[in-house]
Protein backbone atom coordinates (compact mmCIF):
# COMPACT_ATOMS: atom_id res chain seq x y z
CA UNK A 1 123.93 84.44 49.13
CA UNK A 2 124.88 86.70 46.12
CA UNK A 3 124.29 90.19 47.24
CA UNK A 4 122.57 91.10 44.01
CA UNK A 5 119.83 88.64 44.06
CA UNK A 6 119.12 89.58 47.58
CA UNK A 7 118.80 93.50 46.17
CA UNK A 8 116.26 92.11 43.29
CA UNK A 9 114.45 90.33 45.74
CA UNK A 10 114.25 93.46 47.90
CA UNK A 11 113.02 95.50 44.65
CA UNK A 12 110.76 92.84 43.65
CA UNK A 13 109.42 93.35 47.51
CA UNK A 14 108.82 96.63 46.90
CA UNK A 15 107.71 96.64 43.41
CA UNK A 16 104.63 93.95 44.67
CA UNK A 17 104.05 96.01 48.31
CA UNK A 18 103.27 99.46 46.10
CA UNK A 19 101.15 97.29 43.11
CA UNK A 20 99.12 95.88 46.52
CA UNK A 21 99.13 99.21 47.94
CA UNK A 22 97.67 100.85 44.21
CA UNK A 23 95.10 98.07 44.10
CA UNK A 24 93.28 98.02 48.19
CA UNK A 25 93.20 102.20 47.65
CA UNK A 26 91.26 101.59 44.48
């Protein structure tokens, strides 16, 4: 596995977690 597609997978993880998080406090 290419070690930078597993860290933009990590930061997409992130990225969606924190948009899901914004949206269920709203």
């Amino acid at each position: 596995m290419d070690a930078a597609a597993d860290e933009l997978a990590l930061r997409d993880l992130s990225l969606r977690s924190m948009a899901a998080r914004r949206r269920a406090r709203r």
